[in-house]
C-alpha atoms as a PDB file:
ATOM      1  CA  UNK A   1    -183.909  28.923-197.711  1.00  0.00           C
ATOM      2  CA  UNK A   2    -185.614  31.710-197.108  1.00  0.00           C
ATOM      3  CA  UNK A   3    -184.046  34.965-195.482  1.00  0.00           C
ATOM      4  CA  UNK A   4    -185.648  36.457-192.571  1.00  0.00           C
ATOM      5  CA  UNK A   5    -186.427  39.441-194.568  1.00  0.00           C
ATOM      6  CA  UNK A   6    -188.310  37.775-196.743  1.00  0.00           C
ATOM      7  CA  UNK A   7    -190.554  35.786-194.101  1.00  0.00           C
ATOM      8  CA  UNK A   8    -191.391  38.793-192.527  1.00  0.00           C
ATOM      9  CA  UNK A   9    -192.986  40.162-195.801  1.00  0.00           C
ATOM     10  CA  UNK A  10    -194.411  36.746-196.447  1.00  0.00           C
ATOM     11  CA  UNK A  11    -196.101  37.046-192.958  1.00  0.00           C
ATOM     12  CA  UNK A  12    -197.134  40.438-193.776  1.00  0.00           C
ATOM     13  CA  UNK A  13    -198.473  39.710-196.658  1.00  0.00           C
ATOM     14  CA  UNK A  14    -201.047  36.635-194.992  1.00  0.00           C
ATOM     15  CA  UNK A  15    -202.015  39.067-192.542  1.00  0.00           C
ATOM     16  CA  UNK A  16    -202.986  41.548-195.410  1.00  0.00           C
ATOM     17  CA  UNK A  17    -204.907  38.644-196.924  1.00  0.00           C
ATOM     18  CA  UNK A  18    -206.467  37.401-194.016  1.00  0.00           C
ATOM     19  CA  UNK A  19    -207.693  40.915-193.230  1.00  0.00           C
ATOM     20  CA  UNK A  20    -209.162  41.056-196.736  1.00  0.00           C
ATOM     21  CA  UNK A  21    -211.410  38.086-195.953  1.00  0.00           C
ATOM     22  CA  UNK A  22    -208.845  35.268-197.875  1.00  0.00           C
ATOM     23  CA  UNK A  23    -208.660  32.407-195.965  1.00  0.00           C
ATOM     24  CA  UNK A  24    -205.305  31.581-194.082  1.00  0.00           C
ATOM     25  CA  UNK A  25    -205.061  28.276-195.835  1.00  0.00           C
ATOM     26  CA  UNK A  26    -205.466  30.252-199.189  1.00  0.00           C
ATOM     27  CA  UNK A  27    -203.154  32.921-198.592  1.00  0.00           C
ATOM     28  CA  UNK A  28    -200.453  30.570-197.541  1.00  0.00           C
ATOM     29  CA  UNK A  29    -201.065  28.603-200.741  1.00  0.00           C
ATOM     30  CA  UNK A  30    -200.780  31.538-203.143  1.00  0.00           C
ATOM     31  CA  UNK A  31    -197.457  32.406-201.312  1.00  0.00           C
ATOM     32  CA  UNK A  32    -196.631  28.588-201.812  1.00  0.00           C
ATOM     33  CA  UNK A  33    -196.006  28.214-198.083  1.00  0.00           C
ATOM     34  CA  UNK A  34    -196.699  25.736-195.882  1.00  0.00           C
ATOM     35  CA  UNK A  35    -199.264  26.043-193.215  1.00  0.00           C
ATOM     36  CA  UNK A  36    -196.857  24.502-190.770  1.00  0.00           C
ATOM     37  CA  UNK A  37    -194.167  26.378-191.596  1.00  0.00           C
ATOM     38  CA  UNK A  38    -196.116  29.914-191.065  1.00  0.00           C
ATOM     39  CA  UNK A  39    -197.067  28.498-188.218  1.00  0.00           C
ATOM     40  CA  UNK A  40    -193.756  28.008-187.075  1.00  0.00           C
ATOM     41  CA  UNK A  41    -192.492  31.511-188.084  1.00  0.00           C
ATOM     42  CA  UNK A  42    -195.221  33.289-185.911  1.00  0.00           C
ATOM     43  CA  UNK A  43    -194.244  31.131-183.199  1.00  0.00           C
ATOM     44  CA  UNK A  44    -190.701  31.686-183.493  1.00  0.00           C
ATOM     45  CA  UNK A  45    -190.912  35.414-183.741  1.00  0.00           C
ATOM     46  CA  UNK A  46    -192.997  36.009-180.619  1.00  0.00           C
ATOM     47  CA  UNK A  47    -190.459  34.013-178.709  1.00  0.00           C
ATOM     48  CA  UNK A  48    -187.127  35.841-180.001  1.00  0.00           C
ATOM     49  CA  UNK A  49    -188.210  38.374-182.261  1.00  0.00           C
ATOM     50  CA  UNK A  50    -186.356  37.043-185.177  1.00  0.00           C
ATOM     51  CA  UNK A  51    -186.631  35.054-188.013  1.00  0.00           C
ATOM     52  CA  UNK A  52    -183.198  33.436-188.258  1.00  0.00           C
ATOM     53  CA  UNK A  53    -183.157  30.014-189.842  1.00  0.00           C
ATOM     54  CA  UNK A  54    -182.274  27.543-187.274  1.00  0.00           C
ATOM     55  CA  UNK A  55    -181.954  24.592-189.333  1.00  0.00           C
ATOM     56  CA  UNK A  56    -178.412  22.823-189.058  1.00  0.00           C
ATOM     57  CA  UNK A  57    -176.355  23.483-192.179  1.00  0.00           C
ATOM     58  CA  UNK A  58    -176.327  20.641-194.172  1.00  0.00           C
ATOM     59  CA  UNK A  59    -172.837  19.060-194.562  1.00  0.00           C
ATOM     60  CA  UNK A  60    -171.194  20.173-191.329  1.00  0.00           C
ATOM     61  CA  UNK A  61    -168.747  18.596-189.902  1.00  0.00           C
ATOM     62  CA  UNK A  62    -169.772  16.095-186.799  1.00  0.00           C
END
């Protein structure tokens, strides 16, 4: 898992990238990221301003 922290920078860092002329796929893949799943942290922090993960916890009771 990654901690919200850490996605923040990650997105930072693909902006930087992108702004440098790298491509998004490219960025993403030297970060070892998936497209989809940058995709989904942009989304997610315009709508709550957060990064939390929101993935049930594997294991829990149900």
């Amino acid at each position: 898992m990654i901690e919200p922290h850490d996605r923040r920078l990650a997105l930072g860092l693909i902006r930087e990238a992108i702004d440098a002329g790298a491509s998004y796929k490219k960025a993403c893949e030297i970060l070892d990221v998936d497209e989809r799943t940058v995709r989904r942290w942009r989304r997610q922090l315009r709508a709550t301003d957060g990064l939390e993960d929101r993935r049930r916890e594997s294991g829990g009771a149900r």
